[in-house]
N, C-alpha and C. Protein backbone atom coordinates (compact mmCIF):
# COMPACT_ATOMS: atom_id res chain seq x y z
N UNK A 1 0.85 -1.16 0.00
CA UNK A 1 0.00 0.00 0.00
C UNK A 1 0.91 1.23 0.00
N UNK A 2 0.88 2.17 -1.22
CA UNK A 2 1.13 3.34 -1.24
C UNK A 2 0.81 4.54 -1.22
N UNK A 3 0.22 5.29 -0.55
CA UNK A 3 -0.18 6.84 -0.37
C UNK A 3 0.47 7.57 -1.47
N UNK A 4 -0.65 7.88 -2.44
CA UNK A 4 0.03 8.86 -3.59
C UNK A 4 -1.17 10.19 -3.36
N UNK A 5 -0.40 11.85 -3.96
CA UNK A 5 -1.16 12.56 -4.31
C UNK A 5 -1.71 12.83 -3.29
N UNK A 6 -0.88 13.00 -2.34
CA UNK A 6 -1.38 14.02 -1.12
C UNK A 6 -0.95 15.66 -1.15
N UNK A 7 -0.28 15.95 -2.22
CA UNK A 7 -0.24 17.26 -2.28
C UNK A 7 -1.51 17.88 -3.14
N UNK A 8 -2.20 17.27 -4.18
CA UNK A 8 -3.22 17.48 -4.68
C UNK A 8 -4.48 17.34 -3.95
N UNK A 9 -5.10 19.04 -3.99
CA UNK A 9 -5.85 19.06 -3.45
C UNK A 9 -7.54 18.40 -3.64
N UNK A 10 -7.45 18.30 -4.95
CA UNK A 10 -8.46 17.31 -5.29
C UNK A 10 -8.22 16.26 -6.28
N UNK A 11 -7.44 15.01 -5.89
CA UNK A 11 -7.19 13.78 -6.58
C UNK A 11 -8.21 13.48 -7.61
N UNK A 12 -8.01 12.82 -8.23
CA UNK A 12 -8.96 12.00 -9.51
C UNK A 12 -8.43 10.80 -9.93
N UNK A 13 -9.34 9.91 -10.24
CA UNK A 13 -9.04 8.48 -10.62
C UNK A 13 -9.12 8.24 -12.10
N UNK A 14 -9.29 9.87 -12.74
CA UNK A 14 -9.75 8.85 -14.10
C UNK A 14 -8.35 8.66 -15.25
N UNK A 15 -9.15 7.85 -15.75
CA UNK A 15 -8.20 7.21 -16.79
C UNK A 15 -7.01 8.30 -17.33
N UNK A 16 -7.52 8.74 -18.13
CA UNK A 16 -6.47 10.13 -18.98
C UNK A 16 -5.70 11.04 -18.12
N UNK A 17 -6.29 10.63 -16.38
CA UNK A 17 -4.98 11.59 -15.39
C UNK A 17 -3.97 9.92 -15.17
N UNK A 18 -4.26 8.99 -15.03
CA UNK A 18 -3.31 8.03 -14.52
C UNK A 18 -3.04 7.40 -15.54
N UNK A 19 -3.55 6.80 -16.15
CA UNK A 19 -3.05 6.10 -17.47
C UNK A 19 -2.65 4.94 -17.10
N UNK A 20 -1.37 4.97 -17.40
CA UNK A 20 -0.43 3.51 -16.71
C UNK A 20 -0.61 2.52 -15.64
N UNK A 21 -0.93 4.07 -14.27
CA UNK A 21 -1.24 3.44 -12.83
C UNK A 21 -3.18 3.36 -12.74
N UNK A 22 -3.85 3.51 -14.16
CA UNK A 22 -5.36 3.63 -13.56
C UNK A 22 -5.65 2.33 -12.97
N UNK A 23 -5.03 1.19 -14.01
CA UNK A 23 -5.80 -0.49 -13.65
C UNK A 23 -5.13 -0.41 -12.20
N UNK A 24 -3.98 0.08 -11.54
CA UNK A 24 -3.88 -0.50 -10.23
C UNK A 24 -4.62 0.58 -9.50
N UNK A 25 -4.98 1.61 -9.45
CA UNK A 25 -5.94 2.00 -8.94
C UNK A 25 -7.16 1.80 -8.38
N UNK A 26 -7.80 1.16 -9.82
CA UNK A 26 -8.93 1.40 -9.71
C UNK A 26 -8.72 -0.37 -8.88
N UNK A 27 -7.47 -1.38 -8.59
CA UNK A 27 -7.60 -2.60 -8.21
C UNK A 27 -7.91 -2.24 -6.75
N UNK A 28 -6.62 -1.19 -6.47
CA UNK A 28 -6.25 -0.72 -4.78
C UNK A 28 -7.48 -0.65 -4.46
N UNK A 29 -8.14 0.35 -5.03
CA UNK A 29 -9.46 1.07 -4.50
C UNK A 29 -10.85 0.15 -4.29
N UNK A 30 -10.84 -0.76 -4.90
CA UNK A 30 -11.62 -2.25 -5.06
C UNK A 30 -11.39 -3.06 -3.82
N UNK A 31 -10.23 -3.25 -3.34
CA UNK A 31 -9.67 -3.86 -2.39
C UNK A 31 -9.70 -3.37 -1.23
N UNK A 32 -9.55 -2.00 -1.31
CA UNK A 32 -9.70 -1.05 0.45
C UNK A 32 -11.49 -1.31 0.69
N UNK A 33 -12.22 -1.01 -0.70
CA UNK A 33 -13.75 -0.96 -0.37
C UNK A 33 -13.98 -1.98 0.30
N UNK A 34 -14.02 -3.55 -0.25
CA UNK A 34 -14.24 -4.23 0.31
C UNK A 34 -14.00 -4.77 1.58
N UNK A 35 -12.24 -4.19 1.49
CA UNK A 35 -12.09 -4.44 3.46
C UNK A 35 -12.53 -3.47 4.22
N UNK A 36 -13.03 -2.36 4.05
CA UNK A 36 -13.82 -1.36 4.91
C UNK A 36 -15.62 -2.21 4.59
N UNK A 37 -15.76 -2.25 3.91
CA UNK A 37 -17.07 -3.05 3.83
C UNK A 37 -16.97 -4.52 4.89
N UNK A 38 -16.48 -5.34 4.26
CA UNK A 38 -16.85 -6.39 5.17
C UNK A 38 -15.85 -6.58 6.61
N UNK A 39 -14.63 -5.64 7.32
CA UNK A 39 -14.75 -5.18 8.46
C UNK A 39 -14.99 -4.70 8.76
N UNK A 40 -16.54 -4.00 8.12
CA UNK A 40 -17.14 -2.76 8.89
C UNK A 40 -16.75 -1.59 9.23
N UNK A 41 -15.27 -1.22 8.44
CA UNK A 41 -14.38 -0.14 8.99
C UNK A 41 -15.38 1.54 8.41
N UNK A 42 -15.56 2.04 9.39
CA UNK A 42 -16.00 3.35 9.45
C UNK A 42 -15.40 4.22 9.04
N UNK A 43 -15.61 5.14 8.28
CA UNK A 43 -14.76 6.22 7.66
C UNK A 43 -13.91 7.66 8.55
N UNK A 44 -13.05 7.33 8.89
CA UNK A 44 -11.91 8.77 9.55
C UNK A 44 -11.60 9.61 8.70
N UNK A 45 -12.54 10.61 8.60
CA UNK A 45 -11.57 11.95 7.79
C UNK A 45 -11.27 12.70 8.61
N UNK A 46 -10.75 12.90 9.65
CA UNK A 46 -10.20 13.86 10.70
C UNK A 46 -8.80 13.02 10.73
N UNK A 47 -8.32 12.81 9.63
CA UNK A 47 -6.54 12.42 9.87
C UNK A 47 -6.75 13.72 10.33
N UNK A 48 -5.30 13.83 12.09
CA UNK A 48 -3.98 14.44 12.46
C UNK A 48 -3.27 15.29 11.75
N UNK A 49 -3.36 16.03 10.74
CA UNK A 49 -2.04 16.13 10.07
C UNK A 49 -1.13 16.77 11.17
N UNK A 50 -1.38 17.37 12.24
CA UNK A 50 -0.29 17.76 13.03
C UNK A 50 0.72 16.70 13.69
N UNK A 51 0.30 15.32 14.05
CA UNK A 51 1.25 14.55 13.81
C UNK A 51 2.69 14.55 12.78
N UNK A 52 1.65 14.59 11.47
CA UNK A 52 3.00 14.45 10.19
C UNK A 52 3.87 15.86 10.52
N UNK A 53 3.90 17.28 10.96
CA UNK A 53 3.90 18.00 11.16
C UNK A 53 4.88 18.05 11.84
N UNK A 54 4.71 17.39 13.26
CA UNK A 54 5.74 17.00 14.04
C UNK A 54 7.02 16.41 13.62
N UNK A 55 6.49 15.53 13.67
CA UNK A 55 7.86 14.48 12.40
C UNK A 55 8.28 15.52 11.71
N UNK A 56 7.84 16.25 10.72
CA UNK A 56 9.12 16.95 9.67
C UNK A 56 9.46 17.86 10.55
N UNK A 57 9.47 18.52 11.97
CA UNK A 57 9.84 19.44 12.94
C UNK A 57 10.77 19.10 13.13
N UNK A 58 10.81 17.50 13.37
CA UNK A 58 12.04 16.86 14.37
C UNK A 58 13.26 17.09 13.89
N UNK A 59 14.30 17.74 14.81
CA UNK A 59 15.65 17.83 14.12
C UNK A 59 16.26 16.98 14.46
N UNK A 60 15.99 15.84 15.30
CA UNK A 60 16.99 14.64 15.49
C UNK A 60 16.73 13.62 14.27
N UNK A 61 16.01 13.85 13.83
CA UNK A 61 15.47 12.85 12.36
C UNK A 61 16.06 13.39 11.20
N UNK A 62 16.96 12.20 10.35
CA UNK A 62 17.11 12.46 9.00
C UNK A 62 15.79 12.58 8.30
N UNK A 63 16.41 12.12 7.25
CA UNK A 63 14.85 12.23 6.06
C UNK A 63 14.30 11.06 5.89
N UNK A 64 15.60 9.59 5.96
CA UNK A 64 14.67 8.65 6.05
C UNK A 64 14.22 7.95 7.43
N UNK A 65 14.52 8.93 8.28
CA UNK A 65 14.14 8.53 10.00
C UNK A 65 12.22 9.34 9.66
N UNK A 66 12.33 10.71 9.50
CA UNK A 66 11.25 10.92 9.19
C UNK A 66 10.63 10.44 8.31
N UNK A 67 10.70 9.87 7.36
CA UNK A 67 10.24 8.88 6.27
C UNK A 67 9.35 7.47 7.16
N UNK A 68 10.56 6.89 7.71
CA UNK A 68 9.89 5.99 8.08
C UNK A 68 8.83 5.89 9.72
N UNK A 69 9.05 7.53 10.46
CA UNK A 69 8.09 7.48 11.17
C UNK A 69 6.68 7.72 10.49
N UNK A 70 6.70 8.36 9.25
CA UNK A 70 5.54 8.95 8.46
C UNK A 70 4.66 7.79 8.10
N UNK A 71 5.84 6.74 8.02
CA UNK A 71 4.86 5.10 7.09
C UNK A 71 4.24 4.73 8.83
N UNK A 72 4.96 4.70 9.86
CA UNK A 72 4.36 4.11 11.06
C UNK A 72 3.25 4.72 11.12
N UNK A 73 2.80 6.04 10.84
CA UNK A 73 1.34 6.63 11.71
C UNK A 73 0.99 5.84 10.29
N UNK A 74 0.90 6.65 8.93
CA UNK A 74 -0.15 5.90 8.38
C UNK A 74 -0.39 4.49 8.33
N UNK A 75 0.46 3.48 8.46
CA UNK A 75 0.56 1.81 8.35
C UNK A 75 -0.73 2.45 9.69
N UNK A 76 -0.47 2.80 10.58
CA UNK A 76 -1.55 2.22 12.15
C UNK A 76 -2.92 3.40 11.50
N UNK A 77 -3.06 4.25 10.84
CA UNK A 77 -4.18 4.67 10.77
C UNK A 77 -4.83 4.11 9.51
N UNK A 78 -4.21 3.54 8.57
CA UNK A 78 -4.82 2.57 7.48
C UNK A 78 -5.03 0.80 8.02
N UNK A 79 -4.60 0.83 8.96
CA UNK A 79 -4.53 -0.71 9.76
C UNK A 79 -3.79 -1.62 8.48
N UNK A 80 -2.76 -0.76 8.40
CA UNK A 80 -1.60 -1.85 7.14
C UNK A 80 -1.82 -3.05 7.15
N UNK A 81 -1.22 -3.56 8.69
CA UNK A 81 -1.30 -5.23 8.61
C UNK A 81 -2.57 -5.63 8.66
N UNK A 82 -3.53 -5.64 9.55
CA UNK A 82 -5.07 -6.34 9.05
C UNK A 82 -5.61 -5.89 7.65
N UNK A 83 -4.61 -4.80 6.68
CA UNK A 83 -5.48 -4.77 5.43
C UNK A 83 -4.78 -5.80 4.86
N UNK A 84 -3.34 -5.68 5.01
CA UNK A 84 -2.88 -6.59 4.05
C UNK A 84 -2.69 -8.30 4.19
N UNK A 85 -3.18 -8.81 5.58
CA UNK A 85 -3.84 -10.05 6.11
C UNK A 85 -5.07 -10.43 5.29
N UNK A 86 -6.00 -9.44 5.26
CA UNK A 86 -7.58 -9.57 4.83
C UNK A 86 -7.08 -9.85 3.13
N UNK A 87 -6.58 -9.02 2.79
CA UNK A 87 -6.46 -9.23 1.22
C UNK A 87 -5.48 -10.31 0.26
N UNK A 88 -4.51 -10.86 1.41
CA UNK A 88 -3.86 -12.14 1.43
C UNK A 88 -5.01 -13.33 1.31
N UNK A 89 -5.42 -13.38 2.42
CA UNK A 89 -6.41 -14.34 2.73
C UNK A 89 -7.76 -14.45 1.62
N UNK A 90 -8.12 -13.00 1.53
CA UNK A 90 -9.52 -13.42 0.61
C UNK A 90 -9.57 -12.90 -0.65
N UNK A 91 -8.81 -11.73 -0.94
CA UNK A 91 -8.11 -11.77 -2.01
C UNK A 91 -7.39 -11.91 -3.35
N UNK A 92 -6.97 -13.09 -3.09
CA UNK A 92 -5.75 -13.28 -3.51
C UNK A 92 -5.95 -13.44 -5.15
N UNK A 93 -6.71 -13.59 -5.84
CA UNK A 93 -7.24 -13.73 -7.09
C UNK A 93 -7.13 -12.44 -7.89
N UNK A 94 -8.04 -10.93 -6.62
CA UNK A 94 -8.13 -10.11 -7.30
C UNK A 94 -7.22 -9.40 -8.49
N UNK A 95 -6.12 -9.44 -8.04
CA UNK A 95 -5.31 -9.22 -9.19
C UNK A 95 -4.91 -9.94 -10.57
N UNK A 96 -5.70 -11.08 -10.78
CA UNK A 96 -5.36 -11.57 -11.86
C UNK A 96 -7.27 -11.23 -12.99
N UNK A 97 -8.04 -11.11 -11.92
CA UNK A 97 -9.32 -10.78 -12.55
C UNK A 97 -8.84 -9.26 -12.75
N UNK A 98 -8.35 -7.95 -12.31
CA UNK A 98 -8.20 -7.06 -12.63
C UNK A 98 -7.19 -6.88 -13.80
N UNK A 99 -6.16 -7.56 -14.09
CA UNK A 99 -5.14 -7.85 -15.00
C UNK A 99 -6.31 -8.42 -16.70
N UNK A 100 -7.16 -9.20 -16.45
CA UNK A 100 -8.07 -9.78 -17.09
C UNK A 100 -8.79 -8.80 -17.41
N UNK A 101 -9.30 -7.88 -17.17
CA UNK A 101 -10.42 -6.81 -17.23
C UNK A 101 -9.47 -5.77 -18.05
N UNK A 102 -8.36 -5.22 -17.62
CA UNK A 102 -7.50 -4.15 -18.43
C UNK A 102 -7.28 -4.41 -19.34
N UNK A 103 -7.06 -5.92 -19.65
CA UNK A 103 -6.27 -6.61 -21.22
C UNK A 103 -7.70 -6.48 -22.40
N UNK A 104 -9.37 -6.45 -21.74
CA UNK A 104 -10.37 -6.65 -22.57
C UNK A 104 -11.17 -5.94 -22.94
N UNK A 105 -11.96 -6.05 -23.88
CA UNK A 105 -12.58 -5.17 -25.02
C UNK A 105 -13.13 -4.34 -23.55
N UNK A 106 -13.93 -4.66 -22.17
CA UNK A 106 -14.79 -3.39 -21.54
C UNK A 106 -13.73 -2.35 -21.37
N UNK A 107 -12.73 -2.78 -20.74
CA UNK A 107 -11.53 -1.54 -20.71
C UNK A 107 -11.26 -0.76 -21.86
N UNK A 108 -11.10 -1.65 -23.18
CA UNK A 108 -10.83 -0.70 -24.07
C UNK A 108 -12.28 0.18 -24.48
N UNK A 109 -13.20 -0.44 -24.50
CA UNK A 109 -14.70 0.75 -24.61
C UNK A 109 -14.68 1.56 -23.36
N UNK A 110 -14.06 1.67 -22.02
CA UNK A 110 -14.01 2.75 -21.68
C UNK A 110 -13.37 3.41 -21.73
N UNK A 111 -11.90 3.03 -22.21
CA UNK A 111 -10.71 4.10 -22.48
C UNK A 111 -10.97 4.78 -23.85
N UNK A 112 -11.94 4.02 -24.85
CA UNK A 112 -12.27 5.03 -26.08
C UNK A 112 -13.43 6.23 -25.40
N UNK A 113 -14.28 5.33 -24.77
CA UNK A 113 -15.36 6.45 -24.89
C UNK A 113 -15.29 7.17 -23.56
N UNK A 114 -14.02 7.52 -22.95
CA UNK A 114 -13.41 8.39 -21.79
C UNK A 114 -12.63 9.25 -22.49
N UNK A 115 -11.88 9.07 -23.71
CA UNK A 115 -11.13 9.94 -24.39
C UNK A 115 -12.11 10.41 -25.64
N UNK A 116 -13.14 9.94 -25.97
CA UNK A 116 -13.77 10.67 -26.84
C UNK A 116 -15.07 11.66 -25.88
N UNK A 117 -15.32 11.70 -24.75
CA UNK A 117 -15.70 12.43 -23.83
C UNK A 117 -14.43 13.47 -23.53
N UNK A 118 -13.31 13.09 -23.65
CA UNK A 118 -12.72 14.39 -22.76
C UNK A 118 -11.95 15.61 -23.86
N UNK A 119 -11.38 14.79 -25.29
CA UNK A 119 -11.13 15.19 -26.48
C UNK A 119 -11.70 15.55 -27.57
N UNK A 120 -11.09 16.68 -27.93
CA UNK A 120 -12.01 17.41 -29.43
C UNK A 120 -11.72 15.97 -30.42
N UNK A 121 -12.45 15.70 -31.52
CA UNK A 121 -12.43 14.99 -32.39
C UNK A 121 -11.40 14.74 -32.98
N UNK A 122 -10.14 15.89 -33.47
CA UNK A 122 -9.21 16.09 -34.16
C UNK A 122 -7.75 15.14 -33.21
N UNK A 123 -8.02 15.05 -32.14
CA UNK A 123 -7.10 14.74 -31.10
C UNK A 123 -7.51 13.25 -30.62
N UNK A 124 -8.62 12.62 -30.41
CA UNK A 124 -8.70 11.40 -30.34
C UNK A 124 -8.33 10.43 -30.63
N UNK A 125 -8.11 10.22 -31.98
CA UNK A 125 -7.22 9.26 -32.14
C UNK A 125 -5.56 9.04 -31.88
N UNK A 126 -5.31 10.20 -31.55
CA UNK A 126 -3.95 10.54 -31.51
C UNK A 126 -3.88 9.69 -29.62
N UNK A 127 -5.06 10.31 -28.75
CA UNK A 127 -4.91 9.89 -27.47
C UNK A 127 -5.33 8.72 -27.30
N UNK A 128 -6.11 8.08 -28.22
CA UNK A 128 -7.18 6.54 -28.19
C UNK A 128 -5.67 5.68 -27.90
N UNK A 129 -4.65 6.09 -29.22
CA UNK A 129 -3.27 5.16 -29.06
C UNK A 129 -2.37 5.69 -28.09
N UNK A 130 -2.49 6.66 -27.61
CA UNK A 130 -1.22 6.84 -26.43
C UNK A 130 -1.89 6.32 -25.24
N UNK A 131 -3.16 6.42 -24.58
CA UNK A 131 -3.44 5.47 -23.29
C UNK A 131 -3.55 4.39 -23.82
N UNK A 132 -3.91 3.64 -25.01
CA UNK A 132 -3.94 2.29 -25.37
C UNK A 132 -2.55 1.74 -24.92
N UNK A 133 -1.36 2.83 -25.27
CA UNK A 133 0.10 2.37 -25.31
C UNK A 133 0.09 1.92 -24.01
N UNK A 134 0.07 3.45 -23.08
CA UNK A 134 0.63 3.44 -21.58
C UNK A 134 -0.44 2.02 -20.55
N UNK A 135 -1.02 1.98 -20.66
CA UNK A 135 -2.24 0.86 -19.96
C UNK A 135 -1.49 -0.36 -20.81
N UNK A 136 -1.58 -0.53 -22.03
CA UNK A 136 -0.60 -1.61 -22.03
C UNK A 136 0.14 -2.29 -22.13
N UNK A 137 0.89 -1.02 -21.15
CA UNK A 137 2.22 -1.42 -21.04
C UNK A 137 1.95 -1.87 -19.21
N UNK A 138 1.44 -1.06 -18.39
CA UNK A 138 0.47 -1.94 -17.63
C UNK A 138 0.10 -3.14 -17.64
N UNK A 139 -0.57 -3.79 -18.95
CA UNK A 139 -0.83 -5.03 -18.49
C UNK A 139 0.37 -5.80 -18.55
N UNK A 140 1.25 -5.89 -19.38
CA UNK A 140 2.36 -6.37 -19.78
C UNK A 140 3.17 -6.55 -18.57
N UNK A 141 3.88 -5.42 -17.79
CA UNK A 141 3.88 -5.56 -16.59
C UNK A 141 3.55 -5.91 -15.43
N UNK A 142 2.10 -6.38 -15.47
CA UNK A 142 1.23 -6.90 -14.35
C UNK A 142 1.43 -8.64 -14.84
N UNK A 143 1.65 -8.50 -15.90
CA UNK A 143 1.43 -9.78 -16.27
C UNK A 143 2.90 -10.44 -15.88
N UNK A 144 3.95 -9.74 -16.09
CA UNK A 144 5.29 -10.20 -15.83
C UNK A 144 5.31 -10.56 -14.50
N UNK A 145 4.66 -9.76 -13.72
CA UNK A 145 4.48 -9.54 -11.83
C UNK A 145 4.15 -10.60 -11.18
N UNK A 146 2.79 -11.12 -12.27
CA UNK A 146 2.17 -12.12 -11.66
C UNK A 146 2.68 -13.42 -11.72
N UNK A 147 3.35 -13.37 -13.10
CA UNK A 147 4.07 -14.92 -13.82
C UNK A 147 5.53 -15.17 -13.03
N UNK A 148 5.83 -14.50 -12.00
CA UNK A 148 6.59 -14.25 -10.78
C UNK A 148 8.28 -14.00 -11.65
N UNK A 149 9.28 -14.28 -10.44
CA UNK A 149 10.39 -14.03 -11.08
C UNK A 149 10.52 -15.27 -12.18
N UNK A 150 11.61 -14.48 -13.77
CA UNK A 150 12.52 -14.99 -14.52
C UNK A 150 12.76 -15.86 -13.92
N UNK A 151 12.80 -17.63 -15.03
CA UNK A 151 13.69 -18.84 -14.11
C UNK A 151 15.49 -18.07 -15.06
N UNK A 152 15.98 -18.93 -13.68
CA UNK A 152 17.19 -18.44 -13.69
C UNK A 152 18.35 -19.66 -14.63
């Protein structure tokens, strides 16, 4: 689990802002729902930020001392280990059905008709093949990920 795009004040998931990283996105985001769904986890939007605050105060801390106190609060306010227990355990598939879904025609009808929603006519095809590229090059990669390490 990685925390991206906390300097942006209003994030977005869609396709033509992530491209490359949308299929793991939209996997992450699939995966947190369901473990806030079926552990019942209640929604905290009153993060601390004066915590993180602290930490970059500290002058006895390098950068990766503050680094890695920054992963401790969030690992305990995302419950790292029971997310990543829950998604071990029940899981464990999702990523090859999401890998499956990016590689097929529904992905590609929404990456056309997301770029013919967001592009003048003259420019569409030009972008239809550059997120076609970047996504899959995505799958290609997910696919290498999954088919584990090169035999040696």
């Amino acid at each position: 689990m990685h925390p991206i795009d906390y300097a942006n004040a209003c994030p977005d998931v869609s396709l033509t802002s992530l491209h490359y990283y949308f299929p793991w996105a939209i996997r992450t985001l699939l995966k947190w729902v369901i473990f806030c769904l079926v552990t019942d986890r209640r929604p905290q939007p009153d993060l601390d930020t004066r915590l993180y605050f602290g930490i970059a105060d500290r002058e006895d801390l390098d950068y990766a001392a503050k680094l890695a106190e920054y992963r401790r609060l969030a690992d305990g306010y995302l419950a790292a280990d029971a997310y990543r227990e829950f998604c071990e355990k029940n899981l464990a598939d999702l990523d090859a059905h999401v890998l499956e879904w990016a590689a097929g025609r529904d992905f590609d009808r929404l990456l056309v008709d997301t770029v013919t929603a967001t592009y003048p006519a003259a420019e569409r095809d030009q972008f239809i093949a550059h997120f076609r590229g970047l996504t899959g090059l995505w799958v290609q990669d997910e696919q290498a990920r999954l088919s584990g390490p090169p035999a040696v």
